[in-house]
C-alpha atoms as a PDB file:
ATOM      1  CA  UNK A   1     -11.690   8.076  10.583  1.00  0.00           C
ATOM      2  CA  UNK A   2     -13.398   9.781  13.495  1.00  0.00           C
ATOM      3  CA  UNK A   3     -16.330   7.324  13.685  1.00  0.00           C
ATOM      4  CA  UNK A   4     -13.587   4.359  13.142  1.00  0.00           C
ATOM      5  CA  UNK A   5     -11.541   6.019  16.115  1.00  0.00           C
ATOM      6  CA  UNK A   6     -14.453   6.234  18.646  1.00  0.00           C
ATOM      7  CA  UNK A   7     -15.964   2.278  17.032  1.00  0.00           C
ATOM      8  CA  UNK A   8     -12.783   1.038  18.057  1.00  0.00           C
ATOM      9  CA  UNK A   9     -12.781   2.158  21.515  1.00  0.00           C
ATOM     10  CA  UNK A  10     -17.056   1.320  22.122  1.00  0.00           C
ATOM     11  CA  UNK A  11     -16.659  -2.239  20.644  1.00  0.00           C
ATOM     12  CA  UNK A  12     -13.995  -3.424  23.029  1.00  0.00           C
ATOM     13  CA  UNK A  13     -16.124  -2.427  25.612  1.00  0.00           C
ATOM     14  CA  UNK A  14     -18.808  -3.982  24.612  1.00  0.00           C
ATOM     15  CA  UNK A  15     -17.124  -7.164  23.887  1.00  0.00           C
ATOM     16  CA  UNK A  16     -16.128  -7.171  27.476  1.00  0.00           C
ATOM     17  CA  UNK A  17     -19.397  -6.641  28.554  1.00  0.00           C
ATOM     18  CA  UNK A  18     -21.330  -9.499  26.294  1.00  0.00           C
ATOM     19  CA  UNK A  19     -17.871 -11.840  26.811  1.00  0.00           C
ATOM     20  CA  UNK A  20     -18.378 -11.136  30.707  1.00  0.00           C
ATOM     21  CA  UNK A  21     -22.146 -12.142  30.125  1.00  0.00           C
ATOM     22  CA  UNK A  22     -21.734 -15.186  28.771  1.00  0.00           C
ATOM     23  CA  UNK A  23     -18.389 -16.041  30.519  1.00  0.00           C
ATOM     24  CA  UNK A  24     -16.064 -16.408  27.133  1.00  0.00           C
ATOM     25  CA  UNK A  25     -12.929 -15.036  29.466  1.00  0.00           C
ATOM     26  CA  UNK A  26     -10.892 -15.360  26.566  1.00  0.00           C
ATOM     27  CA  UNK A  27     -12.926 -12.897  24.790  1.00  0.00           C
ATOM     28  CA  UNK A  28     -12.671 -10.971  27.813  1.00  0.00           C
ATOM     29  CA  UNK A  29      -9.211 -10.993  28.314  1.00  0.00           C
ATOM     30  CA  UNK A  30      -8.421  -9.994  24.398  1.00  0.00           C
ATOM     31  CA  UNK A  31     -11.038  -7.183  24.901  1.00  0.00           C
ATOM     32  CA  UNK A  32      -9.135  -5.724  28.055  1.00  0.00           C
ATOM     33  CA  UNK A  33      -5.650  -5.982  25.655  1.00  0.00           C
ATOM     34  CA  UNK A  34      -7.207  -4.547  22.448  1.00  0.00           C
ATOM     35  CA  UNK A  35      -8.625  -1.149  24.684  1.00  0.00           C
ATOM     36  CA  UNK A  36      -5.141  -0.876  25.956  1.00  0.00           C
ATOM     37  CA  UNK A  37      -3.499  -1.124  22.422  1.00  0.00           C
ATOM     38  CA  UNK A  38      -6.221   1.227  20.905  1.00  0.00           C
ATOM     39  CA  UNK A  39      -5.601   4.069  23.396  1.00  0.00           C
ATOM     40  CA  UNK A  40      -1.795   4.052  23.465  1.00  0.00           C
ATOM     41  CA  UNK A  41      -0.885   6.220  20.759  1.00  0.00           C
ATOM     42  CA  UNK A  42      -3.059   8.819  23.117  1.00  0.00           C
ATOM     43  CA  UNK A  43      -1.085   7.765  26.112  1.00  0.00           C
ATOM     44  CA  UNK A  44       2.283   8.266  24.524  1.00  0.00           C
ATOM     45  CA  UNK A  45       1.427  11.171  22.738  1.00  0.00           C
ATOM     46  CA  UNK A  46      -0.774  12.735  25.269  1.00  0.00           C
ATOM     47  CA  UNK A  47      -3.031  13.626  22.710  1.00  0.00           C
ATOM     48  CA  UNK A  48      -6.191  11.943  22.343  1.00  0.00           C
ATOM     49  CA  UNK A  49      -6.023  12.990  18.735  1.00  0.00           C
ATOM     50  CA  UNK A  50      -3.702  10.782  17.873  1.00  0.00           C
ATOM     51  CA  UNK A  51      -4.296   7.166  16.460  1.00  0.00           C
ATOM     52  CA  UNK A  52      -2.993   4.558  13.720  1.00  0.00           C
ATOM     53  CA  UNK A  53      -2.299   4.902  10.249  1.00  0.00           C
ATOM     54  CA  UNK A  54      -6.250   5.048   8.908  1.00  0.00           C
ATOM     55  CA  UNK A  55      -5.372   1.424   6.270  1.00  0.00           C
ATOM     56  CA  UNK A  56      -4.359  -0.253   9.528  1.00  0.00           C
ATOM     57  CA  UNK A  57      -6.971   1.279  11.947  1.00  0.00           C
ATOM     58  CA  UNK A  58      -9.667   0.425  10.055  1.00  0.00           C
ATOM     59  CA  UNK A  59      -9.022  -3.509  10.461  1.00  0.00           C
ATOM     60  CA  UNK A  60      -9.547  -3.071  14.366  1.00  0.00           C
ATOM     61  CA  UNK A  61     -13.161  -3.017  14.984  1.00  0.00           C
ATOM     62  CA  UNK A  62     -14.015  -5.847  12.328  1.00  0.00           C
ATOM     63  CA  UNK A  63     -13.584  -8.756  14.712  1.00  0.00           C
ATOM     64  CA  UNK A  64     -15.356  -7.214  17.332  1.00  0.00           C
ATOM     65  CA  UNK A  65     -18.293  -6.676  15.462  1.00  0.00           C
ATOM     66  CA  UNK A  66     -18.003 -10.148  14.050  1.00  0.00           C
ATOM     67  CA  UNK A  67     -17.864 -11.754  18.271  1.00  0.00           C
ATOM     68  CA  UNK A  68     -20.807  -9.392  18.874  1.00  0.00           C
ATOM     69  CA  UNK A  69     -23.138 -10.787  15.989  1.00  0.00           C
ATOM     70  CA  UNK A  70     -21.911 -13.979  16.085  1.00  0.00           C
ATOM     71  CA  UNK A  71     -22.750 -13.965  20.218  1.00  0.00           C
ATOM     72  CA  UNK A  72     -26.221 -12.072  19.632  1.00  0.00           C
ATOM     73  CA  UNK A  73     -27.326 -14.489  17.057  1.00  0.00           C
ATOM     74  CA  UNK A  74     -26.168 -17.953  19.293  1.00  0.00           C
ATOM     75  CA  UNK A  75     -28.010 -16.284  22.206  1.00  0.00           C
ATOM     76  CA  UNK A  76     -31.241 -15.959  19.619  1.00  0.00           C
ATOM     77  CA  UNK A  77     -30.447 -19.173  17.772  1.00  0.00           C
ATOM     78  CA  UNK A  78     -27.905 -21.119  19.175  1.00  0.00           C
ATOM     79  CA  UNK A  79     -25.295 -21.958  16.409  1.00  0.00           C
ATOM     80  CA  UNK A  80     -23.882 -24.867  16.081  1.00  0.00           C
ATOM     81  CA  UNK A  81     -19.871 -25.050  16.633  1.00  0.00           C
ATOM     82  CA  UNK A  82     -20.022 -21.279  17.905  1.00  0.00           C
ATOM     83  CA  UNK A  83     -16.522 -21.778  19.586  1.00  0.00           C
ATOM     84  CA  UNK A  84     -15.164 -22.330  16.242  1.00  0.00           C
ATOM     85  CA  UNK A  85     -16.696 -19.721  14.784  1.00  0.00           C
ATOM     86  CA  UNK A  86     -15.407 -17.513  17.786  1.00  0.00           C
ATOM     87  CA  UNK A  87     -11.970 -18.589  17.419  1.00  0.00           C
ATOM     88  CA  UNK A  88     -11.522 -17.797  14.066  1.00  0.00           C
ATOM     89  CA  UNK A  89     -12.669 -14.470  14.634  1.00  0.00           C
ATOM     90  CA  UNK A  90     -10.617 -14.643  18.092  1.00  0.00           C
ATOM     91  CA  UNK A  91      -7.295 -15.214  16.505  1.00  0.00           C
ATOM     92  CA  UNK A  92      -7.975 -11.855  14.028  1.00  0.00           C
ATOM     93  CA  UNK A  93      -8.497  -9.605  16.480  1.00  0.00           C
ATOM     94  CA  UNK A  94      -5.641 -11.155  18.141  1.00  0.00           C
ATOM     95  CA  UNK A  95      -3.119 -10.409  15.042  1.00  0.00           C
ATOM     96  CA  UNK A  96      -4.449  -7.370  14.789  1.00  0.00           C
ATOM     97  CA  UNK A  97      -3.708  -6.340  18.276  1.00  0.00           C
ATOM     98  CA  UNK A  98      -0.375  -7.482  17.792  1.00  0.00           C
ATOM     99  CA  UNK A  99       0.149  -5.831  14.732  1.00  0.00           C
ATOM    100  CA  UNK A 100      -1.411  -2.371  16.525  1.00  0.00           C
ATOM    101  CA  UNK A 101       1.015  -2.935  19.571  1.00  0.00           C
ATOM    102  CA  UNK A 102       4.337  -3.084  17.829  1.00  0.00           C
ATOM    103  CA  UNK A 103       3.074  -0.362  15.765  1.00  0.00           C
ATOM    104  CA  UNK A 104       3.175   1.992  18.399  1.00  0.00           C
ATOM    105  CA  UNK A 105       6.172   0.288  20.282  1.00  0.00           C
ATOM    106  CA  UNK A 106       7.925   0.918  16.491  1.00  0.00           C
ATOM    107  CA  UNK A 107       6.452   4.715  16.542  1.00  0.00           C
ATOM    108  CA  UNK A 108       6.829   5.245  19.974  1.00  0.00           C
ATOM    109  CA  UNK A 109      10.816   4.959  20.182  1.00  0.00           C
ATOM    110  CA  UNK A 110      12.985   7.196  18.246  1.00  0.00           C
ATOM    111  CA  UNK A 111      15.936   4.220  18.488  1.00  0.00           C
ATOM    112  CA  UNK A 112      13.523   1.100  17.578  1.00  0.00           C
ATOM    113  CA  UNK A 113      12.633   0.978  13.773  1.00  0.00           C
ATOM    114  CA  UNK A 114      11.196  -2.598  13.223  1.00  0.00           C
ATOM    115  CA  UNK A 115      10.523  -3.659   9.397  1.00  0.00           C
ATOM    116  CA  UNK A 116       7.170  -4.300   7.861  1.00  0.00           C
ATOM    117  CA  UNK A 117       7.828  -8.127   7.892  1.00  0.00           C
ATOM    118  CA  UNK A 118       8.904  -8.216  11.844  1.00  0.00           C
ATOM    119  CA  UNK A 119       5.737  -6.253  11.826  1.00  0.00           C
ATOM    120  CA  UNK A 120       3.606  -9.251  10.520  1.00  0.00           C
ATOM    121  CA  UNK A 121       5.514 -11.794  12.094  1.00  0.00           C
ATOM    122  CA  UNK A 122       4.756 -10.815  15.586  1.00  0.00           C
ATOM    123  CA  UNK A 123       1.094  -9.879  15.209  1.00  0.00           C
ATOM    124  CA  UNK A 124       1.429 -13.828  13.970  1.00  0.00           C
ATOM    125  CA  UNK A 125       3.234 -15.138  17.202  1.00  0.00           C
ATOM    126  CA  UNK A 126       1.010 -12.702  19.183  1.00  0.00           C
ATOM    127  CA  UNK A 127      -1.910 -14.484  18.230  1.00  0.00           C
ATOM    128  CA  UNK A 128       0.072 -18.000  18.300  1.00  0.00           C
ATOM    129  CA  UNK A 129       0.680 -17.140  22.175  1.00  0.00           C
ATOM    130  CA  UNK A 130      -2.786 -15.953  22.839  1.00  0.00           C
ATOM    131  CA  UNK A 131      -3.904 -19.498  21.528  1.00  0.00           C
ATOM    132  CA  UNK A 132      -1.955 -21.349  23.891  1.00  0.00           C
ATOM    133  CA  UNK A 133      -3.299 -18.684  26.835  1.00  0.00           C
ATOM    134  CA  UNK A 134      -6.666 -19.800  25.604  1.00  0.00           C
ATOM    135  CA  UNK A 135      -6.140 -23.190  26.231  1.00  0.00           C
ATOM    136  CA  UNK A 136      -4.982 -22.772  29.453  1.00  0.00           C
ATOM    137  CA  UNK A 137      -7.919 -20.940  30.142  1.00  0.00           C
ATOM    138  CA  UNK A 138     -10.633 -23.464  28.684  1.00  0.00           C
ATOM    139  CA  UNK A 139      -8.212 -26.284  30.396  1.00  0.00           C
ATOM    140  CA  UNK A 140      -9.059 -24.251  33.830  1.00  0.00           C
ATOM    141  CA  UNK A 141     -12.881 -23.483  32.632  1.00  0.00           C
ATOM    142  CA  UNK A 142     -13.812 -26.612  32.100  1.00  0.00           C
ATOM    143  CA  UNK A 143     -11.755 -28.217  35.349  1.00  0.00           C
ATOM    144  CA  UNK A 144     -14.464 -25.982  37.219  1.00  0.00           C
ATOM    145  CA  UNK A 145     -17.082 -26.597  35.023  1.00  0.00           C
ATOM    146  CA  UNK A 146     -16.777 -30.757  35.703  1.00  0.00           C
ATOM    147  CA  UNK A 147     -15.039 -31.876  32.812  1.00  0.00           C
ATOM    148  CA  UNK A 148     -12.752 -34.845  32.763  1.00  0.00           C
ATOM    149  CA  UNK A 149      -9.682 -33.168  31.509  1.00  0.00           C
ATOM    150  CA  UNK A 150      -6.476 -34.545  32.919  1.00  0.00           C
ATOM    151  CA  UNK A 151      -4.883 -38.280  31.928  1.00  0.00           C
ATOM    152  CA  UNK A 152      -6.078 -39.780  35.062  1.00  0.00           C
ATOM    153  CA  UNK A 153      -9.858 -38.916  34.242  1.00  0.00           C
ATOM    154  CA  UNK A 154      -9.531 -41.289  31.363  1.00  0.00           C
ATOM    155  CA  UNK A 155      -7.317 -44.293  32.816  1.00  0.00           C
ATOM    156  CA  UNK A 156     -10.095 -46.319  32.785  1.00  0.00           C
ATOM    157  CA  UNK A 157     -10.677 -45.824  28.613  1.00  0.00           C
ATOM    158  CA  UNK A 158     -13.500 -43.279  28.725  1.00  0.00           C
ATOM    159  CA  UNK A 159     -13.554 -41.749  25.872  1.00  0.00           C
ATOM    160  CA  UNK A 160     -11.244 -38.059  25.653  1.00  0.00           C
ATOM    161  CA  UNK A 161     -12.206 -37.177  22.296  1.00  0.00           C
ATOM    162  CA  UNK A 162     -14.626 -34.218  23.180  1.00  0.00           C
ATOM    163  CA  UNK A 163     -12.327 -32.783  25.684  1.00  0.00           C
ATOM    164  CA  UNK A 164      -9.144 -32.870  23.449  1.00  0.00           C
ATOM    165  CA  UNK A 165     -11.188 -30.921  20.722  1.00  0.00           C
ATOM    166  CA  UNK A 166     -12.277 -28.205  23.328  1.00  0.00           C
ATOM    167  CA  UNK A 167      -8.683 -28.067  24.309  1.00  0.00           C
ATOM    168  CA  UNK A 168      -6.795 -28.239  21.495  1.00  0.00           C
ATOM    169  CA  UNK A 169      -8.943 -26.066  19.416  1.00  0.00           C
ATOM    170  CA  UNK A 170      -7.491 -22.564  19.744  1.00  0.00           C
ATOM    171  CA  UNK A 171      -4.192 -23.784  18.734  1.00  0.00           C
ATOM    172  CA  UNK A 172      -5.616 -25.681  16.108  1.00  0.00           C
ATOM    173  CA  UNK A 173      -7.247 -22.708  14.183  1.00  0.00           C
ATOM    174  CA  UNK A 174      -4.703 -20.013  15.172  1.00  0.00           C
ATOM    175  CA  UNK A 175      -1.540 -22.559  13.569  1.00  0.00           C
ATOM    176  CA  UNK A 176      -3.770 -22.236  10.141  1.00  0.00           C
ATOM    177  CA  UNK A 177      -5.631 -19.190   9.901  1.00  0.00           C
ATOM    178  CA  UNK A 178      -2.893 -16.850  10.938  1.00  0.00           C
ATOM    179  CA  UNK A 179      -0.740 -17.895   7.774  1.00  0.00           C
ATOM    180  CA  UNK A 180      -4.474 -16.552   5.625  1.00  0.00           C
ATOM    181  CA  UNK A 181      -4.867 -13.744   8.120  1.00  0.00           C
ATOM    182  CA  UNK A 182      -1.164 -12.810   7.467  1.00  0.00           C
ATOM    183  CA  UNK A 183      -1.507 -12.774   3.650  1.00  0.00           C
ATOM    184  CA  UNK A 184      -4.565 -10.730   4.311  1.00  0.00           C
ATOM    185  CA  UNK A 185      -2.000  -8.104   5.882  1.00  0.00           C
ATOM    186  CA  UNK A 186       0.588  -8.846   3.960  1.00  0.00           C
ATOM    187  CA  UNK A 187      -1.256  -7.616   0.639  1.00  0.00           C
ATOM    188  CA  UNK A 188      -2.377  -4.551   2.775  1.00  0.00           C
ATOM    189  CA  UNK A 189       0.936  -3.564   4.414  1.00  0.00           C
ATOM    190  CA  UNK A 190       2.476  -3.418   0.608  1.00  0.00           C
ATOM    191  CA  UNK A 191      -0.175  -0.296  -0.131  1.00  0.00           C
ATOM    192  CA  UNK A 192       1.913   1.435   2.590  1.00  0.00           C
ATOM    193  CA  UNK A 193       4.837   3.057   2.599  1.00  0.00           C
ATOM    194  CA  UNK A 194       6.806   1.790   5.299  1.00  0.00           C
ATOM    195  CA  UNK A 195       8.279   5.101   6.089  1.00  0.00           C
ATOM    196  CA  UNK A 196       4.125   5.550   6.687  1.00  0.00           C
ATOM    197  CA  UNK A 197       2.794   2.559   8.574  1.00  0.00           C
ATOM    198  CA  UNK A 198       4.674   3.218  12.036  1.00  0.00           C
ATOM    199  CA  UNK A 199       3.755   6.745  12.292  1.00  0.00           C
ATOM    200  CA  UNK A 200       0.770   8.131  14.613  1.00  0.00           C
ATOM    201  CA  UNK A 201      -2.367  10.162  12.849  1.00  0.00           C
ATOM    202  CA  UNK A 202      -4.682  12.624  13.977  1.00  0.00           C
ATOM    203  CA  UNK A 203      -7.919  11.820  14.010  1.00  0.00           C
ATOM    204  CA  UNK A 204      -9.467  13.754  10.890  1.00  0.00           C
END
């Protein structure tokens, strides 16, 4: 758990740093959020011992490995579709933040105790409103960038179909892969107790 502890906090950083490179500010922006959720059981508990429950934790750095391969290999290769391969991955690490943050809100507070199932449903929403935050920011991105993107760029009948893809993307793949990613958590949160799951761990 120690090398999954000290992975979870490196990988963020890193994400920042190759997301800053290549200007995904999405991926920047999630990368800030997850460092923040990783370290809060240490900021709460003042004790940098202290993490998540170790079947939980262990979800954390997958996504961020998965950006940093997937953004190593376009940069060698150039894949084909990489945004939608980034968003899938994107919307994971989202739920998973989500999932980590009410976590600790749930362990933090002796007076909140928030089920399981709330548990799941806002890592879902969490990642539903990142989407929409994404959009915003690729709406804003490519404004700067030269794209027509607003209804009086295409008056005249030029053709919107690759902006609206770029646009409506995120919320596209977060509506349906959240509902698989949820399963995916579902089937894990029912091999914890859920007198377990909102709890903080040392670090063994």
């Amino acid at each position: 758990m120690r090398a999954v502890y000290y992975l979870s906090i490196i990988l963020p950083v890193l994400a920042l740093a190759v997301s800053g490179w290549r200007g995904d500010w999405t991926w920047s922006l999630l990368s800030v959020i997850a460092l923040i959720v990783i370290l809060l059981p240490a900021v709460i508990t003042k004790d940098f011992n202290q993490t998540y429950h170790k079947k939980v934790a262990v979800l954390f750095p997958i996504p961020f490995v998965a950006y940093l391969v997937l953004s190593f290999i376009d940069s060698a290769v150039s894949i084909g579709h990489f945004d939608v391969y980034s968003y899938a991955v994107q919307t994971f690490a989202a739920m998973v933040c989500g999932m980590l943050l009410m976590i600790s809100i749930n362990a933090g507070s002796s007076e909140i105790k928030i089920s399981k199932r709330w548990i799941l449903l806002f890592s879902i929403a969490f990642a539903c409103m990142f989407a929409i935050v994404c959009m915003f920011v690729t709406y804003a991105q490519m404004s700067a960038d030269g794209w027509l993107v607003s209804n009086d760029d295409f008056a005249n009948g030029v053709d919107n179909t690759e902006s609206n893809r770029h646009l409506m993307l995120p919320c596209f793949l977060t509506t349906f892969l959240s509902l698989i990613y949820g399963y995916i958590l579902r089937c894990i949160f029912k091999r914890i107790p859920k007198t377990e799951i909102s709890l903080y761990y040392g670090v063994d």
